[in-house]
Protein backbone atom coordinates (compact mmCIF):
# COMPACT_ATOMS: atom_id res chain seq x y z
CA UNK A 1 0.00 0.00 0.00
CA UNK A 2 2.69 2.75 0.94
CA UNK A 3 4.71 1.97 -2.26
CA UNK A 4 1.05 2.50 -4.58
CA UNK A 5 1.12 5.25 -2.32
CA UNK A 6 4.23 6.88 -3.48
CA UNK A 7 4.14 5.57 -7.12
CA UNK A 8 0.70 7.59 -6.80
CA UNK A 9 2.67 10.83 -5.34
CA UNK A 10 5.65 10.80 -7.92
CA UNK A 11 3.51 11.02 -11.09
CA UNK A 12 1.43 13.45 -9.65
CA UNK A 13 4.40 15.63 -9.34
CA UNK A 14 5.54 14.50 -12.44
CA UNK A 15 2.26 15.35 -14.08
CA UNK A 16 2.13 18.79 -11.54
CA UNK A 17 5.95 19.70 -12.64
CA UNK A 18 4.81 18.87 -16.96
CA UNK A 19 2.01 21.11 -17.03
CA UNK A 20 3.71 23.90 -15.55
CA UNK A 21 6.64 23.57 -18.39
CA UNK A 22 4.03 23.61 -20.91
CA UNK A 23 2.16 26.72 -19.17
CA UNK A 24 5.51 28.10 -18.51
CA UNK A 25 6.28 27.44 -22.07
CA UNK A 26 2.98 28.79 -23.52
CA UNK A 27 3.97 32.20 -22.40
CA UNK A 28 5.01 34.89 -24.31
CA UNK A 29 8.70 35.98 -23.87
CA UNK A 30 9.07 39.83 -24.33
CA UNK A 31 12.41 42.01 -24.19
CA UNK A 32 12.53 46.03 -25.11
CA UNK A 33 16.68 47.88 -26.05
CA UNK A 34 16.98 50.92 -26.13
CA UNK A 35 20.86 52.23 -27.14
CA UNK A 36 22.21 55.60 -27.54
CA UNK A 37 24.72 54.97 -30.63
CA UNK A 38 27.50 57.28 -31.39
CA UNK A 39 27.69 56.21 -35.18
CA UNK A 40 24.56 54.27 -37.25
CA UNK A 41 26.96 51.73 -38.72
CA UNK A 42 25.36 48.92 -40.75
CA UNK A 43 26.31 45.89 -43.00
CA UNK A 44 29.42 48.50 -44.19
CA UNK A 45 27.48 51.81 -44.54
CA UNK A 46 27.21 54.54 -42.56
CA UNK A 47 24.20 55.58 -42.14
CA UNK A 48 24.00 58.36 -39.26
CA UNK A 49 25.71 59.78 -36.58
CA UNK A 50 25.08 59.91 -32.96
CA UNK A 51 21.33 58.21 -33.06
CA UNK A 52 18.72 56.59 -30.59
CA UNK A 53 17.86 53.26 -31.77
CA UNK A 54 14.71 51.52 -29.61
CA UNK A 55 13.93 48.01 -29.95
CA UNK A 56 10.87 45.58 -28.77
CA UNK A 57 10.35 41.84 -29.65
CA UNK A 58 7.69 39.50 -28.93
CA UNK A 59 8.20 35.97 -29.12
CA UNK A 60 6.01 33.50 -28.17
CA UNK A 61 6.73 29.23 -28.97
CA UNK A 62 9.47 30.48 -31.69
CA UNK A 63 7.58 32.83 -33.91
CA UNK A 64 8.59 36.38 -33.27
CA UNK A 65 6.93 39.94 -33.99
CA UNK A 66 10.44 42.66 -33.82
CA UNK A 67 10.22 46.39 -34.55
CA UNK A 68 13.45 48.65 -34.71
CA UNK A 69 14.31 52.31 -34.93
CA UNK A 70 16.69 54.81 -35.56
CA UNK A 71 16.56 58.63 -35.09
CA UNK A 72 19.86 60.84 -35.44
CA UNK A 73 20.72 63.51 -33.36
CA UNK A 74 21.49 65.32 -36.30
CA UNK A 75 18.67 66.51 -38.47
CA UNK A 76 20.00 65.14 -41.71
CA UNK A 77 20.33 61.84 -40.50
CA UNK A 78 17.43 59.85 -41.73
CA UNK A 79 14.98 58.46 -39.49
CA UNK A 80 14.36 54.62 -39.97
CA UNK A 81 11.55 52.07 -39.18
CA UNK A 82 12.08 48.34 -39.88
CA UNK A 83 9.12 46.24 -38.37
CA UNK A 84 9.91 41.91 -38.96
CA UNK A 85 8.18 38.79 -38.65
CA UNK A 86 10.05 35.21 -38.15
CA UNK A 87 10.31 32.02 -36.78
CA UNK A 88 13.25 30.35 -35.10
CA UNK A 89 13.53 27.20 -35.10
CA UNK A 90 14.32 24.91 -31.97
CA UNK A 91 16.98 23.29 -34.17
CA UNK A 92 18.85 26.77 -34.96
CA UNK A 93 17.23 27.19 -37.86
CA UNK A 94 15.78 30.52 -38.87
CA UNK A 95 13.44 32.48 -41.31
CA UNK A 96 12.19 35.61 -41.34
CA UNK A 97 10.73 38.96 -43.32
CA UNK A 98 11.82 42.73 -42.60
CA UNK A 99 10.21 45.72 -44.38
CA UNK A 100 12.84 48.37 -44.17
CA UNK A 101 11.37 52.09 -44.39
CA UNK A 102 13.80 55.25 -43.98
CA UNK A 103 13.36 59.56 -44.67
CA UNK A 104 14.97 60.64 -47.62
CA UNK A 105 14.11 58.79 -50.38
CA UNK A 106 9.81 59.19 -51.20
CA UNK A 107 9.83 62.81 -51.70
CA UNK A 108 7.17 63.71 -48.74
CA UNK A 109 8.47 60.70 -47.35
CA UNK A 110 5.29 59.05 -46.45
CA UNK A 111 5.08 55.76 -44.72
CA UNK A 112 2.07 54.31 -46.01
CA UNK A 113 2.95 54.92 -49.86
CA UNK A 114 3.61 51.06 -51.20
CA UNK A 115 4.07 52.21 -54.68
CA UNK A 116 7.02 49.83 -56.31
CA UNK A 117 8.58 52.34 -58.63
CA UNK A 118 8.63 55.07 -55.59
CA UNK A 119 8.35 53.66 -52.66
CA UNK A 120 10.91 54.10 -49.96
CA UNK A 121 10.07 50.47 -47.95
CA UNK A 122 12.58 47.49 -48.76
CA UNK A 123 10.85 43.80 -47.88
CA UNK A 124 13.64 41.52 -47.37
CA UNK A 125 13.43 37.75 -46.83
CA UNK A 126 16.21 35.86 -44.40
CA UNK A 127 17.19 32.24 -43.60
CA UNK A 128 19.94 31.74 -41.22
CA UNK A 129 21.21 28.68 -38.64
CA UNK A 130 22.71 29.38 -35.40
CA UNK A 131 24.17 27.27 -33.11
CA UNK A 132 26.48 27.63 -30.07
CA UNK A 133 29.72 28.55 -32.31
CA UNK A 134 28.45 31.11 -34.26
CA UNK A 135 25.96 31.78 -36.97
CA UNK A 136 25.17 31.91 -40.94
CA UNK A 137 22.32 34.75 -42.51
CA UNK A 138 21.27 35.51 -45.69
CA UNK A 139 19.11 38.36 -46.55
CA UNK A 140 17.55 38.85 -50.21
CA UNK A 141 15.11 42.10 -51.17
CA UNK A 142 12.29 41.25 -53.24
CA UNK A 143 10.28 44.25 -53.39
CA UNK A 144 10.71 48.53 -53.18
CA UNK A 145 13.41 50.53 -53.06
CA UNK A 146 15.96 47.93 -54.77
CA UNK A 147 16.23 48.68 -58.38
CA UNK A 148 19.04 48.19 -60.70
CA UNK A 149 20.49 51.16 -63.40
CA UNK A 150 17.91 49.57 -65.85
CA UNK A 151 14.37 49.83 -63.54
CA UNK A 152 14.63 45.75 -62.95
CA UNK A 153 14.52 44.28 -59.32
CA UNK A 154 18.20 43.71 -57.82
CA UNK A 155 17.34 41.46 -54.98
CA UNK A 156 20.22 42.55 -53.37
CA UNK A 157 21.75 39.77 -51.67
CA UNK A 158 24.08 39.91 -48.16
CA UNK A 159 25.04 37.09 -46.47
CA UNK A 160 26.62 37.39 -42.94
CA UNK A 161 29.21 34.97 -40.59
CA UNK A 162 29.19 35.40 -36.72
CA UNK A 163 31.39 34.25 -34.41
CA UNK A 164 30.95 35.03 -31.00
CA UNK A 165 33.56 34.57 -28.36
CA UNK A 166 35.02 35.68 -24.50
CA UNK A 167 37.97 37.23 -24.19
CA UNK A 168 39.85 39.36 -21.43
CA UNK A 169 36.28 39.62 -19.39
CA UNK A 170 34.32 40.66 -22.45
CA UNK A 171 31.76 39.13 -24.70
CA UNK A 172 33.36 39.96 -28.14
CA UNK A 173 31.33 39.12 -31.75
CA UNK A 174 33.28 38.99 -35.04
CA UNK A 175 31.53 39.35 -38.00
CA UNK A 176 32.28 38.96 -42.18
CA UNK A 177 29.51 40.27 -44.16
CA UNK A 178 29.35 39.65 -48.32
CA UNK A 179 27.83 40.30 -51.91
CA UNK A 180 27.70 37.53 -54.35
CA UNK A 181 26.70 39.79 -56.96
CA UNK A 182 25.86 43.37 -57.74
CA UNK A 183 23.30 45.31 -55.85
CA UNK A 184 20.82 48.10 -56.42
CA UNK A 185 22.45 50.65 -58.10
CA UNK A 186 21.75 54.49 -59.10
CA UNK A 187 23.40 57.94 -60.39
CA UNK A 188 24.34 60.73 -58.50
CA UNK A 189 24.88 64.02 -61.03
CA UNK A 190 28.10 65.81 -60.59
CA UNK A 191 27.64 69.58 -61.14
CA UNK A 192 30.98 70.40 -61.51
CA UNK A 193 31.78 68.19 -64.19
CA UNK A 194 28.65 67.80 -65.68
CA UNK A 195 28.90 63.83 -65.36
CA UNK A 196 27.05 61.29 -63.26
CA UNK A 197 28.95 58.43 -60.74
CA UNK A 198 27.53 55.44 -59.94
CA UNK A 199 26.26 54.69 -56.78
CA UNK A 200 25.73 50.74 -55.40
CA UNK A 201 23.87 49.66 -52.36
CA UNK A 202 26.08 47.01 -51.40
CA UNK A 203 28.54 46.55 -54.39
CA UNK A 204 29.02 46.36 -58.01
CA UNK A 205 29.40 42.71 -57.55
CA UNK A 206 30.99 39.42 -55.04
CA UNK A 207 33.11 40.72 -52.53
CA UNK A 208 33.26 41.21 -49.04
CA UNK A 209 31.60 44.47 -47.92
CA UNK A 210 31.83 44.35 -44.04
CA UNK A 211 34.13 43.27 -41.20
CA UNK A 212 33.70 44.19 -37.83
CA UNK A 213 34.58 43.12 -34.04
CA UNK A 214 32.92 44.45 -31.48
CA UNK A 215 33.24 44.23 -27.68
CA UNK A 216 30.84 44.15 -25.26
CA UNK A 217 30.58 44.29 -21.50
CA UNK A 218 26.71 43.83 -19.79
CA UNK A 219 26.49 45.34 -16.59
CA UNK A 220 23.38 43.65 -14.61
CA UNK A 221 21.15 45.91 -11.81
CA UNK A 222 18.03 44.54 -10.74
CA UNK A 223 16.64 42.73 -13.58
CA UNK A 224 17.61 45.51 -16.13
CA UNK A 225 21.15 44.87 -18.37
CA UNK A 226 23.23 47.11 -19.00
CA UNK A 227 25.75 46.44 -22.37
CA UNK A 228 28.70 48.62 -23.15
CA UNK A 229 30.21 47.92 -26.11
CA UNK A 230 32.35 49.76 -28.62
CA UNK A 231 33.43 48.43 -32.50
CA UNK A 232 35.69 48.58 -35.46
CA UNK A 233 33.49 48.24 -38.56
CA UNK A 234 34.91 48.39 -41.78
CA UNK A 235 34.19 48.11 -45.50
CA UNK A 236 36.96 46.58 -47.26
CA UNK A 237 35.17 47.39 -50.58
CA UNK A 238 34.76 50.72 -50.29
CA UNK A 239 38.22 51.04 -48.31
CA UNK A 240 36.17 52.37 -45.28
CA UNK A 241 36.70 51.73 -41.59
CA UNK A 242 34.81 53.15 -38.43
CA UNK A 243 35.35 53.44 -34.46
CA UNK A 244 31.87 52.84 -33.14
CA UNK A 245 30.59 52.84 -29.30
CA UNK A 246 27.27 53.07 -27.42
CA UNK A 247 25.52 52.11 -24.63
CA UNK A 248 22.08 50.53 -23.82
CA UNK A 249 19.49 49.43 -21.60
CA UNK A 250 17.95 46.00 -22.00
CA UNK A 251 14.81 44.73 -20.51
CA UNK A 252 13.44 41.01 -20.59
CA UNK A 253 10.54 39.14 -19.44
């Protein structure tokens, strides 16, 4: 009798500790960034100087709901909005879509103007795998503001390597970003000489357009993470290469 007893008393607990991982499970997962930037630096380009950049993501069972922003200090700095939807995989496997919107491109630069030919949203797809080493992306546009010299769709292409690794007390993240072929592309006039350059979004064809490391350091108060971090980003294609550092405050629950 007292070992039904305790048979009877185990899977009860058993059945107890289950259902809460499944409730526990069955909860959303939020976390909300905020970081004060003092360069906009991204996949090679810069894009802004000293700039606010909030972020907010909702995941709940491995699909995710992510909005982003950027705002520069500096009123030519464009102001950018890039709202995604995904799903990660629990096997490291990840997809995704990003619509990309920024000032200074639709002449009243109006958000809710989908127009294909003048349109200043980008709608990017991404498939990636991540794992405890490091990480693999790819990102192709498909639609908007990614034309080629001739009016046809680019579908510019990046694909990104990560490699994340401790060193000296910091959390440090390498990263190799690339072009297999040429991107969006348009003129810019030259006044002076009465001629027109050629422009590219990432490059006029393969080659690697970004290398970075960055350091981090997260200080932790009461629930709330702090991350320091400061980076060398650099664009060996266009011969570029930045000092970048900022500071943030992380929330999660």
């Amino acid at each position: 009798m007292t070992h039904r007893i305790v048979k009877t008393i185990m899977l009860m607990a058993a059945m107890w500790l289950t259902a809460g991982q499944v409730q526990a499970q069955s909860q959303p997962q939020a976390e909300v960034q905020a970081d004060l930037v003092s360069k906009y630096l991204w996949r090679g380009m810069e894009k802004g100087g000293i700039s606010l950049q909030p972020m907010a993501k909702v995941s709940w069972q491995g699909a995710y709901v992510k909005m982003f922003g950027s705002a520069g200090f500096d009123k030519s700095d464009e102001e950018e909005i890039d709202l995604s939807l995904g799903y990660e995989f629990p096997f490291g496997l990840n997809i995704g879509v990003t619509d990309y919107w920024q000032t200074g491109i639709e002449p009243n630069d109006l958000y809710f103007a989908y127009n294909k030919q003048t349109t200043a949203h980008r709608l990017e797809g991404n498939i990636g795998y991540t794992c405890r080493y490091g990480s693999v992306q790819a990102y192709c546009m498909f639609y908007g503001h990614d034309t080629k010299i001739d009016g046809s769709q680019a579908y510019s292409t990046y694909i990104e390597l990560t490699v994340p690794f401790r060193l000296g007390g910091l959390d440090w993240t390498a990263k190799a970003g690339f072009t297999p072929m040429e991107s969006a592309g348009w003129t810019v006039p030259d006044y002076a000489t009465l001629s027109e350059s050629l422009h590219y979004f990432y490059a006029d064809g393969p080659t690697c357009v970004m290398a970075s490391v960055r350091a981090t350091k997260n200080l932790k108060l009461r629930g709330v993470t702090l991350p320091i971090f400061a980076e060398l980003h650099t664009n060996p294609y266009m011969q570029t290469a930045h000092i970048m550092g900022g500071i943030g405050i992380k929330v999660t629950k």
